[in-house]
Every structure is written in C-alpha cells, then in structure tokens.
Protein backbone atom coordinates (compact mmCIF):
# COMPACT_ATOMS: atom_id res chain seq x y z
CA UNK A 1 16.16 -50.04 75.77
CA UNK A 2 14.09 -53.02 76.68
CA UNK A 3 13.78 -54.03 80.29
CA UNK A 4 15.59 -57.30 79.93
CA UNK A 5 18.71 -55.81 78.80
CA UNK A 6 20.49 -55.96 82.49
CA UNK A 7 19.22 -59.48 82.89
CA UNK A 8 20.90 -60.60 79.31
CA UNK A 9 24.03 -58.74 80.09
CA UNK A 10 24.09 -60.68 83.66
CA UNK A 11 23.06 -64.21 82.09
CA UNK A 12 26.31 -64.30 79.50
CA UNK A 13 28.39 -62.72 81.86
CA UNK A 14 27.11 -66.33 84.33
CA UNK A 15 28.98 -68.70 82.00
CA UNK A 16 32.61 -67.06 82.38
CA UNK A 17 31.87 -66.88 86.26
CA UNK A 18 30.65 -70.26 86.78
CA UNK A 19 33.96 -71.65 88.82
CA UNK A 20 33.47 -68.62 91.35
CA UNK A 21 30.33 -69.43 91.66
CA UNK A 22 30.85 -73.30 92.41
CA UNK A 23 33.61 -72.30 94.85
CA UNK A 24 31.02 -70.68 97.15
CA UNK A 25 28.15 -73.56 96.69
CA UNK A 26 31.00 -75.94 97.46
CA UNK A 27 30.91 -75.26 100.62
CA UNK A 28 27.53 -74.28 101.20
CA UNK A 29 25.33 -75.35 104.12
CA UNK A 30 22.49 -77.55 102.59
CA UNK A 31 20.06 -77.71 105.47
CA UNK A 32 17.18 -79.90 104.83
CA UNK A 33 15.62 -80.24 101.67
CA UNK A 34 13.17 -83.39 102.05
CA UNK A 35 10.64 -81.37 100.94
CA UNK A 36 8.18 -82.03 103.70
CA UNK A 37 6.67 -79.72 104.48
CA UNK A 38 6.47 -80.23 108.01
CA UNK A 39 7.50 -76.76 109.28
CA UNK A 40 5.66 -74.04 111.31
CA UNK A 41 4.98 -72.21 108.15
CA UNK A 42 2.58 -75.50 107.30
CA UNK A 43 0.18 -74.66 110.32
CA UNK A 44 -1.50 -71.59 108.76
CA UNK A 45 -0.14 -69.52 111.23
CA UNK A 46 1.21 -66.26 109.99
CA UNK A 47 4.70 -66.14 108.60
CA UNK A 48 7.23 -64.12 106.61
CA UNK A 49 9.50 -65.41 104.28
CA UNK A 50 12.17 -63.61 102.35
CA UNK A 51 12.48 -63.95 98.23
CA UNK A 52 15.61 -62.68 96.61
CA UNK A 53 15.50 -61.77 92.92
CA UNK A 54 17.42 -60.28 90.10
CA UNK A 55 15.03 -57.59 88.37
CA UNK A 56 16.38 -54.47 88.92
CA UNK A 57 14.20 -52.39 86.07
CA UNK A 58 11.20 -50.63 87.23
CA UNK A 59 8.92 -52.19 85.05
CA UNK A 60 10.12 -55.51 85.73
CA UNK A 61 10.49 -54.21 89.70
CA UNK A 62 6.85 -53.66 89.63
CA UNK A 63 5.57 -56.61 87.63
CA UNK A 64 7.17 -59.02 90.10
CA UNK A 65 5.50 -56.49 93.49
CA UNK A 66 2.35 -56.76 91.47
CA UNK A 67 2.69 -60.79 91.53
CA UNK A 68 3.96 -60.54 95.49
CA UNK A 69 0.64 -58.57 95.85
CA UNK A 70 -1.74 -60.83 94.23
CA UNK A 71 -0.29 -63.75 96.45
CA UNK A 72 0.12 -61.75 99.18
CA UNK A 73 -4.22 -61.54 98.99
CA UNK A 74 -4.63 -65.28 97.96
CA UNK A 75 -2.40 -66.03 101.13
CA UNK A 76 -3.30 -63.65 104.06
CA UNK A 77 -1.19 -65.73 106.49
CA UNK A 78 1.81 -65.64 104.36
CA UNK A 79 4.00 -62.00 103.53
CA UNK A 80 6.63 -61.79 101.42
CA UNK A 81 9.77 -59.80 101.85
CA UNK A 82 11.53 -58.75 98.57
CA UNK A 83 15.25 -57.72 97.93
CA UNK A 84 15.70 -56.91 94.10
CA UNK A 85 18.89 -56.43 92.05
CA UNK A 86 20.53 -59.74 94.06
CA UNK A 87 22.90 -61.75 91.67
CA UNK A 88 24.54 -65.30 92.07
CA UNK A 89 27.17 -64.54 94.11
CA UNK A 90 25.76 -62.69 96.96
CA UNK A 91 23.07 -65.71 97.04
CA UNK A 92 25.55 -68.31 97.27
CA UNK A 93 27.50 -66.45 99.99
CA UNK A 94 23.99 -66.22 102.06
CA UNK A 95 23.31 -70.04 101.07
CA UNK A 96 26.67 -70.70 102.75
CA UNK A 97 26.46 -68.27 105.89
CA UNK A 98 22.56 -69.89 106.54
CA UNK A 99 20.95 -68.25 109.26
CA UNK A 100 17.70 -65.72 109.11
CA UNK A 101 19.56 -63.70 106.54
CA UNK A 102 19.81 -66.63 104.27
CA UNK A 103 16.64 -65.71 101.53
CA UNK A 104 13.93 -68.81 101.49
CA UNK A 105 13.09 -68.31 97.83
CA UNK A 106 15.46 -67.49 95.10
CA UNK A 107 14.99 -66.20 91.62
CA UNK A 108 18.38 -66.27 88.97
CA UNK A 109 18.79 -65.34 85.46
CA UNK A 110 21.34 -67.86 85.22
CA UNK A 111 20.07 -71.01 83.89
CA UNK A 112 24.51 -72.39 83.77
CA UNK A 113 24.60 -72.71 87.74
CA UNK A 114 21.43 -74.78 88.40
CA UNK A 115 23.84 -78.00 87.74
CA UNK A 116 25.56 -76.37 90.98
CA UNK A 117 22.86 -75.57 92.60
CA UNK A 118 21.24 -79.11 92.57
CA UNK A 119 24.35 -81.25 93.36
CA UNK A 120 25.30 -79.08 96.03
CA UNK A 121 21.58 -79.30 97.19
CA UNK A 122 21.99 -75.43 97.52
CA UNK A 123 18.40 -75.74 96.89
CA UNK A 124 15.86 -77.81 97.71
CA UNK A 125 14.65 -80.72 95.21
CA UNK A 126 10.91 -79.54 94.45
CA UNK A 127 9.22 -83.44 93.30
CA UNK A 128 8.30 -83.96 96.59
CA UNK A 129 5.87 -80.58 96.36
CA UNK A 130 4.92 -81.22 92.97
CA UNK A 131 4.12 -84.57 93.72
CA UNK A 132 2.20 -83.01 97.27
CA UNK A 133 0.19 -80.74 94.78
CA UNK A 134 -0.71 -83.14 92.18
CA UNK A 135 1.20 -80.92 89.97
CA UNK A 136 2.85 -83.09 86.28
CA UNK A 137 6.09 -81.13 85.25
CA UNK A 138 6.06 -82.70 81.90
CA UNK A 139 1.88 -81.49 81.37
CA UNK A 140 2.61 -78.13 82.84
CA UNK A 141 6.23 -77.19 81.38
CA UNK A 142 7.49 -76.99 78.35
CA UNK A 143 9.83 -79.61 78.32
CA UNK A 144 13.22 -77.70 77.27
CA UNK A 145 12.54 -75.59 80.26
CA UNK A 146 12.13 -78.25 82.04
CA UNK A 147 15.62 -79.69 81.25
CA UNK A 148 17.36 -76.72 82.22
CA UNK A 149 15.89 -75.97 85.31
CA UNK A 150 16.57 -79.85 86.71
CA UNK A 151 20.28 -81.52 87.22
CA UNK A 152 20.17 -85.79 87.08
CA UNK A 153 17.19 -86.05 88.42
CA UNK A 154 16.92 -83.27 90.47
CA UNK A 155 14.34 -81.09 90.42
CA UNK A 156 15.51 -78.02 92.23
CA UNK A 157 14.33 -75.24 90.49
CA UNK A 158 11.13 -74.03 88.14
CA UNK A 159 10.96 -72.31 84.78
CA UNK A 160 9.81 -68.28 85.99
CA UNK A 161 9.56 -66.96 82.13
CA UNK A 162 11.86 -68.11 79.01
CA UNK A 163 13.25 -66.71 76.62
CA UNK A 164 13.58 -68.25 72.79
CA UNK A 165 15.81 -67.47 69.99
CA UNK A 166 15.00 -66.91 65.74
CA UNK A 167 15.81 -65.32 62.99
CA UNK A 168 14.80 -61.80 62.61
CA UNK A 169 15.00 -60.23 59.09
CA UNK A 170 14.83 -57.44 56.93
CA UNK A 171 11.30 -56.93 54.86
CA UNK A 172 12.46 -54.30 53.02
CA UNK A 173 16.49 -55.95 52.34
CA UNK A 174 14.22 -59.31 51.12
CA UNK A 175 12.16 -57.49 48.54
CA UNK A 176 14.86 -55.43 47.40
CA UNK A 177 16.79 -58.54 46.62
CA UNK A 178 13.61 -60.47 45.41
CA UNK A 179 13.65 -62.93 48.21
CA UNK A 180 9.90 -63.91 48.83
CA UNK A 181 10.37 -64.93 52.60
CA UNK A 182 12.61 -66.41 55.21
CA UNK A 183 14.74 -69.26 54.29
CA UNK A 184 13.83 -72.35 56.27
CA UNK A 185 17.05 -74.71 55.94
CA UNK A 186 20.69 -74.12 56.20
CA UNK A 187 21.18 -74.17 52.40
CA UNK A 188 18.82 -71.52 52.13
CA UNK A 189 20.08 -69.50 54.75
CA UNK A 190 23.22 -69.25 53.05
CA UNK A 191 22.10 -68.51 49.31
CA UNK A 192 20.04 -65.90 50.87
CA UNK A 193 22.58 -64.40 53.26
CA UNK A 194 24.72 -63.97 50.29
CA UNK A 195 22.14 -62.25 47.93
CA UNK A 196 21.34 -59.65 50.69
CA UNK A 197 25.17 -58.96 51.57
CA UNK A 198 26.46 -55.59 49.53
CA UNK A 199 29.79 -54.76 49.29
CA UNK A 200 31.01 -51.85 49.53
CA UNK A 201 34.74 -50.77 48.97
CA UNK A 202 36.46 -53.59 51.40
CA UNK A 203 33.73 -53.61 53.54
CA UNK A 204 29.80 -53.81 53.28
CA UNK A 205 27.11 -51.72 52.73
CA UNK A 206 24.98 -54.14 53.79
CA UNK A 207 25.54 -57.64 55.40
CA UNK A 208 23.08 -60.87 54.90
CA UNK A 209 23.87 -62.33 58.50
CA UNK A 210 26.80 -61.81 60.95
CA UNK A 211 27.76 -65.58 61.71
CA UNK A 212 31.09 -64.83 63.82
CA UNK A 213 30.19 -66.01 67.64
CA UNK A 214 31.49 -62.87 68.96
CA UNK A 215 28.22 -61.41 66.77
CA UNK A 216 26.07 -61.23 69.92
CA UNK A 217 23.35 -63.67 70.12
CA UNK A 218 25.60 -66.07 67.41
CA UNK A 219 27.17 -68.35 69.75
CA UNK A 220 27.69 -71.36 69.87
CA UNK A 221 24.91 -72.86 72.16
CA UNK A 222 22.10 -71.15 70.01
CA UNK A 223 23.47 -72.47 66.61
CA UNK A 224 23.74 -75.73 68.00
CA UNK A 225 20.39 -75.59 69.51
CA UNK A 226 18.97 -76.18 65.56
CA UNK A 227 20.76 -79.48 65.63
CA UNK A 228 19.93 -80.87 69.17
CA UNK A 229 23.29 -82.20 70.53
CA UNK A 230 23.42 -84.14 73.77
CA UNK A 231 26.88 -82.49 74.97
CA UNK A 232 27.11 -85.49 77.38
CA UNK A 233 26.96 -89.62 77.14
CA UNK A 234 24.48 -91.44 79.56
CA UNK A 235 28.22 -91.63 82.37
CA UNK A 236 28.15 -87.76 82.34
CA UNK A 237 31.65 -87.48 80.09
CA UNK A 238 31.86 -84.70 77.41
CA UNK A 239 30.08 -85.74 73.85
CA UNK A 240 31.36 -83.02 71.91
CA UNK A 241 33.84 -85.30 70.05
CA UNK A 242 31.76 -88.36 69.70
CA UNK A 243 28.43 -86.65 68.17
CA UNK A 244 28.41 -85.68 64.84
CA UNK A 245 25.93 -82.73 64.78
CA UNK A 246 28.74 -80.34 66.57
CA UNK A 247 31.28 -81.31 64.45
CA UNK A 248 28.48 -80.67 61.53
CA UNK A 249 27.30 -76.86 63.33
CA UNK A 250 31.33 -75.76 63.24
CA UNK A 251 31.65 -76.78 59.65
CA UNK A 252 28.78 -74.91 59.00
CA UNK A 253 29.46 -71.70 60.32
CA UNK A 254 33.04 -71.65 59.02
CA UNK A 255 31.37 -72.55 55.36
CA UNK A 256 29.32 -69.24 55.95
CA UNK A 257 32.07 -67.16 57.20
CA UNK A 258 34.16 -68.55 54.26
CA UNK A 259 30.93 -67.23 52.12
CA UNK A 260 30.29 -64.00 52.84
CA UNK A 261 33.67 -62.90 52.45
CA UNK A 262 35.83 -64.79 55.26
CA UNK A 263 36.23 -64.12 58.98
CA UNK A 264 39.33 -60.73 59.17
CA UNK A 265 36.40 -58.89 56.83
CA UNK A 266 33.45 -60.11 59.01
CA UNK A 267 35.64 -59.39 62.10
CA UNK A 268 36.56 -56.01 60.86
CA UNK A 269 32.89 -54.81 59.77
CA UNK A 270 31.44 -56.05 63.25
CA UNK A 271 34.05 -53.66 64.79
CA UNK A 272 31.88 -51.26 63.50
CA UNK A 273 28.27 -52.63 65.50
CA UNK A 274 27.05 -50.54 68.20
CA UNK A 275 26.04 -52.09 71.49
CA UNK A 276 23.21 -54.86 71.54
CA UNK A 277 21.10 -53.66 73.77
CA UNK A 278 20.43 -50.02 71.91
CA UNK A 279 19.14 -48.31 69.02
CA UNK A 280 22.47 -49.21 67.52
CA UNK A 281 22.28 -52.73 67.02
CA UNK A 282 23.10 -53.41 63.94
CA UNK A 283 19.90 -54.39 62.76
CA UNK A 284 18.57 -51.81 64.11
CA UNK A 285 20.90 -49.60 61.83
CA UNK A 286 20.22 -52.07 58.85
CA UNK A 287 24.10 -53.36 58.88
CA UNK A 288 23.02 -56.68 58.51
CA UNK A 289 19.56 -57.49 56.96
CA UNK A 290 19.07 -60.94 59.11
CA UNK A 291 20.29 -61.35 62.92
CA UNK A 292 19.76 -64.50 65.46
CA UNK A 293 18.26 -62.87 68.51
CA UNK A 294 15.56 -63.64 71.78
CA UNK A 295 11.87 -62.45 71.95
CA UNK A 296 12.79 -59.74 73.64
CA UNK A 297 14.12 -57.60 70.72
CA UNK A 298 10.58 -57.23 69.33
CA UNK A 299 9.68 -54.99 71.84
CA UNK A 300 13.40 -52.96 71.85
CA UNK A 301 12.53 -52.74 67.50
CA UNK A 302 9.16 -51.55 68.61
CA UNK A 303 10.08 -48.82 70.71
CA UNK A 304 13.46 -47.67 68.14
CA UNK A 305 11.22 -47.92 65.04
CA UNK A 306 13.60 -48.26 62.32
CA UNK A 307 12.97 -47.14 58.93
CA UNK A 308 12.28 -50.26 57.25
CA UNK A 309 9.83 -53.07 58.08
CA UNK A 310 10.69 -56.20 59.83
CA UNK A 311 9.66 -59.80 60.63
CA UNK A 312 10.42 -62.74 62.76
CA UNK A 313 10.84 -66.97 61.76
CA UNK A 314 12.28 -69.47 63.43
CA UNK A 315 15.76 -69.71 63.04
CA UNK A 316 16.89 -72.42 59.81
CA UNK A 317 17.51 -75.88 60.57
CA UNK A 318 20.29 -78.10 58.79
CA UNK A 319 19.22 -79.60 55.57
CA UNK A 320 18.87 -82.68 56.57
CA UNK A 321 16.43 -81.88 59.85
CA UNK A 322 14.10 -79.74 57.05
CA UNK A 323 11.03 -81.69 59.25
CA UNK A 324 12.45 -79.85 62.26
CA UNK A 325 11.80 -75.99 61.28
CA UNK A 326 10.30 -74.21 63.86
CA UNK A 327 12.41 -75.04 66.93
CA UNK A 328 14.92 -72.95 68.64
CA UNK A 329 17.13 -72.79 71.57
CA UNK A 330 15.72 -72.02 74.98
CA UNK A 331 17.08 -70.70 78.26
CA UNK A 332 15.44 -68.02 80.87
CA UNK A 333 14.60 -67.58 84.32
CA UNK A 334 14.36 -70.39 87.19
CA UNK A 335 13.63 -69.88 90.71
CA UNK A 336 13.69 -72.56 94.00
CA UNK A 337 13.70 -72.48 97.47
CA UNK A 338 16.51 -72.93 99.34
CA UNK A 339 17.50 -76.06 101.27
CA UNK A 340 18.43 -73.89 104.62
CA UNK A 341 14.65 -72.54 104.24
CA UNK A 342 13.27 -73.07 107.93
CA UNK A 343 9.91 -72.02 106.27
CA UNK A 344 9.74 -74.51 102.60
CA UNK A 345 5.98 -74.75 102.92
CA UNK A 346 5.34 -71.52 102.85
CA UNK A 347 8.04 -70.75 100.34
CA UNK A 348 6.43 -73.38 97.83
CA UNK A 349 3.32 -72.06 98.47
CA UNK A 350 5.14 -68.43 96.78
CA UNK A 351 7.17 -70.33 93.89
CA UNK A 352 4.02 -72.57 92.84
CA UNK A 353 2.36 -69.33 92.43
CA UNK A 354 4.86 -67.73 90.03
CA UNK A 355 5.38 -70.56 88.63
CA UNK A 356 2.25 -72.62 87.68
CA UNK A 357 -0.79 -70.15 88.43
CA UNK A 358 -1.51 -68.75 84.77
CA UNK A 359 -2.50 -65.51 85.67
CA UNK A 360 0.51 -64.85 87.35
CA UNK A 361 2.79 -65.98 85.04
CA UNK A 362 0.56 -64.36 81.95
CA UNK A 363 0.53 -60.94 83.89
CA UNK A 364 4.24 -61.27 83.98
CA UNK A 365 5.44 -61.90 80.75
CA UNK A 366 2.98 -59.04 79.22
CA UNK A 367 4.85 -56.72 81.77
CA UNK A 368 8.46 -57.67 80.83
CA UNK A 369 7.88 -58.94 77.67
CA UNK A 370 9.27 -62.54 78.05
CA UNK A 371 7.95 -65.97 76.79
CA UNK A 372 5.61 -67.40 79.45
CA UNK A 373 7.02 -70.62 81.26
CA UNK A 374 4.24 -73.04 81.28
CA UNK A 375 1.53 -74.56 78.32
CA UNK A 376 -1.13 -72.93 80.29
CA UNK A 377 0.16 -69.41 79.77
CA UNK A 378 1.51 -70.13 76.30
CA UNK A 379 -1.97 -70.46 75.20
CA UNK A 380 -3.90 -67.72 77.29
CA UNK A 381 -5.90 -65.57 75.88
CA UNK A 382 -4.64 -62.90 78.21
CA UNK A 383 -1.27 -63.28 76.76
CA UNK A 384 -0.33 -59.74 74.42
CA UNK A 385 1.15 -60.93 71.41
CA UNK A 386 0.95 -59.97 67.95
CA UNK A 387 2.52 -62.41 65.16
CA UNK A 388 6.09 -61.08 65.34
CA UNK A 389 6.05 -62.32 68.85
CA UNK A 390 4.05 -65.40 68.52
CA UNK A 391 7.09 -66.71 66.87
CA UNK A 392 8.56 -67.15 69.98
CA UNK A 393 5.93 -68.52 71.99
CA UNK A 394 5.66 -71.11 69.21
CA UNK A 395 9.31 -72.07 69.81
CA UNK A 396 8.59 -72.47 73.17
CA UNK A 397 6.33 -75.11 72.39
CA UNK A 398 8.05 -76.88 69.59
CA UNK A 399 8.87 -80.29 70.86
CA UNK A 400 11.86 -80.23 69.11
CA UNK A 401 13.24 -77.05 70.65
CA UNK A 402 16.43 -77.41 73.08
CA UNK A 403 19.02 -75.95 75.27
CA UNK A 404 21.99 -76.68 77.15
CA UNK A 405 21.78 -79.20 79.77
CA UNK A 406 23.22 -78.70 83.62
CA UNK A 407 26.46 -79.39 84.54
CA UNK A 408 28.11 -79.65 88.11
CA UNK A 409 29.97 -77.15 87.18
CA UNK A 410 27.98 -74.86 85.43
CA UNK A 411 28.63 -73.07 82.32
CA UNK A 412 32.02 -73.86 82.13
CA UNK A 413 31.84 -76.53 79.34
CA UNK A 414 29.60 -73.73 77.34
CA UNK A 415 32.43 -71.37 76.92
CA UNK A 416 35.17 -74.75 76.28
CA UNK A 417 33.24 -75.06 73.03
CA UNK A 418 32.93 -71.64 72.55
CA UNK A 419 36.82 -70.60 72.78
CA UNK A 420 37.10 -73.87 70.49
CA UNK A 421 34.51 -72.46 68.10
CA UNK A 422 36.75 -68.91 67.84
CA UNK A 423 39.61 -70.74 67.20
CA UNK A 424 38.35 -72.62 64.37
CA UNK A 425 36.32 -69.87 62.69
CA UNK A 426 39.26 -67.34 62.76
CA UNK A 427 41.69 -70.59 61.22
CA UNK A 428 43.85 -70.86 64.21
CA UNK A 429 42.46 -73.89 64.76
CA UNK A 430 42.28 -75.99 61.26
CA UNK A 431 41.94 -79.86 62.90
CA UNK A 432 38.63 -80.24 64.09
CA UNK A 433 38.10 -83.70 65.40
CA UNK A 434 41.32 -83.08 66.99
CA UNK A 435 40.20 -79.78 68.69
CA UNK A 436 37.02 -81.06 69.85
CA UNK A 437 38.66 -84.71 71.49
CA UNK A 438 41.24 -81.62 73.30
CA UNK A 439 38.02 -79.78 74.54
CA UNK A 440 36.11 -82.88 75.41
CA UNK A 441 39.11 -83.61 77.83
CA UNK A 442 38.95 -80.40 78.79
CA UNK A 443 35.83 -80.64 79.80
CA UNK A 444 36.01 -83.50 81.21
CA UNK A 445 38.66 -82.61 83.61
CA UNK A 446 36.94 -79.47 84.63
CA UNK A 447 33.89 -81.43 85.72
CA UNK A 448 36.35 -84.28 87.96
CA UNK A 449 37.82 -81.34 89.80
CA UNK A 450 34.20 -79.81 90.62
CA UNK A 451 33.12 -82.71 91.99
C-alpha cells in the first residue's frame, strides 16, 4: 500500500466534514496576521516554533524530519518542533484556544477548508512575505495550485506537493481488443470503453471504465475538471445552473452509464471491487481495463505488479475541447502559518523552505511519491520519474489543468453536486436543469448561513 493512502482516505472524508470544521474556525481567535514580520523571531535570536502536520506513514514521517533537518542546518537560530498525524479538527480547536499550544505552522491534506481558513483569517495571508522575499506566485506555482491554496484574494496558504488525476489503462486489454492507444476525446473514450467491456453471464468479465461516482476516484469534481467550470459567478453565487459545461459533464456520464450496460449492472459489478487503496483495486485485479486515478497509484501498481502491463494518459477531454488534451484536475497539500503565530517570521522562514526551495520540495516528492508543487521542481533533474509518472507532472503544468475553487464554507458545495450527480445517474433524478437550479440554491443558502 502506497504511503499516501491515509492522506487520500482523510482528504475525501474533508468534504463531508466541512460544516464541523467551519463551526470551530467560526469562532476562532485570528491574532495578527499583517504579515510583518516584526516579531522577536525577526532578530536572529534563537527561537522555536511548533509545525503541525498530517503524515503519519514512516516514509512520509521521515521525508518531512529529513526536510526539518536540512532547514534546521540552513537556519541554526531557528528549531522546529514537529507533531505528526494532526488532522483539521484538532488544528482548528488549537487555532481557537490560541496560546503557546496553538502550532505556528500548519500543514493539511485538505485543500476544501482553505476557503475557511482564509475568511476566518485562521491563517495568516502570506503576500506580504512573498512580496518581502521577492518571491512571484504566478512564476513559481503552478497556477491551479495556486487557486486552491488562495480564497478572494487571500493568500493564506502554499501548495506543499500536488497531486493530479488521468487515465490509467490496460496494455494488454488494448491489444487484445486491437485498440492502438489511449483515446484522447470523450467520443473515443466511449467507443473504446465499450470494445474493452466483456460480458459475462449478467455481469462482466471485464469492464472498459467504471463511470458511477461512487467508483472511487470518478467523482464529480475530477470529471468536471476536463471541462473547466467556474462553479461560481464574479458575486460569489452558485454557477452550477447557469454554465453549460456541468450540465454537459452529467449528460455525459449518464450517456456512458447508459452504454456500458446502465447504472443497477454497473452498481452491482462495483459491489464486487475490493478496497482502493490495495492490491484489490480493481485494476489492479483487471475488473476494469481503464480507471481515473492520482499519481500516486503508479507507485501502489509498482509495488503489486499485476500480471499484465500498464500505462498512463491524461484523462479525455470533451469533443469539442480536443485542443485541451493533456490537462487534469488538481488538488494536494497546502500549508500556512497561523494568524495567532507570536513567531510569523520565523515560521515563514520554515514554510518558504518547503515550499519554494527546490531541493526540498524535489527530495520530498521522490520520498512520498507526489507531484512536486512548484515549476522549479517540476523540471529538476533530481526529480525520479519514469514516463508513467511524467504524465502527471505534465498535468501539473498544463495551463489548462483545474480544480475546485475555495469556498467559505468549504467542501460543502462539492458534495451538493455530487449527491445531485447520484441522483441523476441512478434515474431518480430525470430533470436536470431543474436539479441543478435546486442545488445551486442549495448551495447558495449553505454559503449565506456560513458567513
């Protein structure tokens, strides 16, 4: 099992949390986050700051101690205190208590709360450091990372590592069925899902793609992702209704569904998946011959070796965005400093180092297997890739990759569209302008009552 595996399981689990979450930063004790600088930790003297964190795997434990170290040596005057395995929650609750057992930097998997935790100011807004360091976001970030790690304006957290999504398929399925390579544009995705799907009684022997959004990494946000949707109009109100390329994604996915044999037989053969994160994934097992998934399952294929050869493209686009192929959705990890931070100089002197020296970040994302966060590391030569992986780190850099923006209220709107996206591929839910102006409301609402 791949080290990420606890930090996936934590991000999706983030969205469906999200309220709990806000209810915390709501009342959360800011503190100062002008960004000055002009704290004791400034003067060179020596100082220890605290930096909470997620990573609770030993590999990753040790990747992010070998990072501390490295800093520790570039910065005599400054030590670092660590406390692993430390999730949303229990960093909100310190945010709120303040104090010297609030943490001074803070590391989270989950990319849905950093609309919280910049309108709360729950952290502090980093331009003022960036600008201090002569430091360009938009040169040194890629610049979907850079959207979801920044809340109107904003900038209270950094990219620490990515992750990208594509299509992973089946060498051996393709040249059984004659299929030359991976299909590029929705149309082809579909002719080719259905020439590698084998039936088998009333089930399958084999299945070309498992579009339901309960099919792990097929959800909503990363289908959409191939289209670009805004989600929100320039007043902040839900867009879900109103743009045409999520109306467009649904149809799409029910057309597939409909195509490869309708969603009670999908529903019924995915009963039969093992669990993501293991050797049993299904295409692991070879239950479906093409899956949607994040850089990280290269390594988890590497260390299962099934018996048949694999290969990695970026995920199709729609037809009519053919000019488009090779982008992807993006989300990963972001770190800031918190606003009650009595010590922000030295605590930006710790997240510009994970963040923007390339070393550090390079070093990292060899360790854990990730996609490195910034242009710099994207092109190291230091970086360990092969061309299964390089996928990914191409995605990364696509212009026309995406993700989902911040909300106040985190990842709340995510799963509206979801629950409306399960309702309409299982045909409970047959209107679909009318189900997405309901969930646009919805949304809508839910945001009012966070602010």
């Amino acid at each position: 099992m791949h080290s990420t595996t606890s930090r996936r399981g934590r991000r999706t689990i983030a969205a469906v949390t999200g309220s709990a979450v806000l209810a915390l930063l709501a009342t959360a004790c800011t503190g100062s986050s002008d960004g000055s600088g002009s704290d004791d930790s400034a003067s060179g003297k020596d100082v220890t700051i605290t930096f909470w964190h997620g990573w609770n795997q030993p590999a990753e434990v040790k990747a992010i101690n070998d990072n501390i170290a490295a800093f520790e040596k570039a910065h005599p005057n400054i030590h670092v205190k660590t406390t692993e395995n430390i999730g949303d929650d229990k960093v909100n609750q310190a945010l709120r208590a303040g104090g010297d057992a609030a943490p001074d930097v803070v590391s989270s998997f989950t990319t849905n709360n950093v609309g919280m935790f910049c309108s709360t100011k729950a952290f502090a807004d980093l331009k003022p450091f960036l600008a201090k360091d002569n430091i360009d976001p938009a040169k040194t970030f890629p610049a979907a990372m850079l959207n979801y790690t920044q809340f109107q304006g904003n900038q209270c957290s950094l990219p620490l590592l990515g992750d990208a999504f594509g299509l992973y398929y089946n060498k051996k399925a393709f040249a059984d069925a004659g299929i030359a390579g991976p299909p590029k544009t929705f149309s082809e995705f579909a002719e080719t899902a259905a020439r590698l799907t084998l039936a088998e009684g009333d089930s399958y022997k084999q299945l070309g793609f498992m579009p339901l959004y309960h099919g792990y990494e097929s959800t909503t946000e990363h289908f959409l992702g191939q289209y670009g949707p805004s989600y929100f109009d320039a007043s902040g109100k839900s867009s879900i209704a109103a743009d045409p390329k999520v109306a467009a994604m649904m149809n799409w996915q029910k057309g597939l569904v409909d195509k490869l044999g309708g969603y009670d037989k999908l529903d019924k053969f995915r009963a039969t998946f093992g669990e993501e994160f293991s050797a049993k994934n299904p295409f692991h097992t070879g239950q479906v011959a093409m899956a949607i998934d994040g850089e990280w399952r290269t390594a988890s294929l590497a260390e299962n070796k099934p018996d048949f050869e694999w290969a990695t493209a970026p995920f199709p686009v729609p037809d009519e965005l053919a000019s488009t192929w090779g982008r992807g959705y993006q989300t990963g990890t972001i770190i800031g400093i918190a606003s009650t931070s009595k010590k922000q100089a030295a605590a930006w002197e710790l997240t510009k180092f994970l963040t923007t020296d390339t070393d550090a970040v390079v070093s990292f994302a060899n360790a854990i297997h990730n996609v490195p966060s910034t242009f710099a590391a994207l092109d190291s030569p230091k970086l360990i890739s092969d061309p299964n992986f390089k996928t990914f780190l191409d995605i990364a850099k696509n212009a026309n990759s995406s993700t989902t923006p911040a909300s106040v209220n985190g990842g709340g709107y995510i799963v509206s569209v979801q629950n409306l996206g399960y309702e309409f591929e299982s045909g409970r839910q047959t209107d679909l302008a009318a189900g997405l102006a309901a969930t646009a409301k919805e949304i809508d609402a839910a945001i009012a009552q966070a602010k």
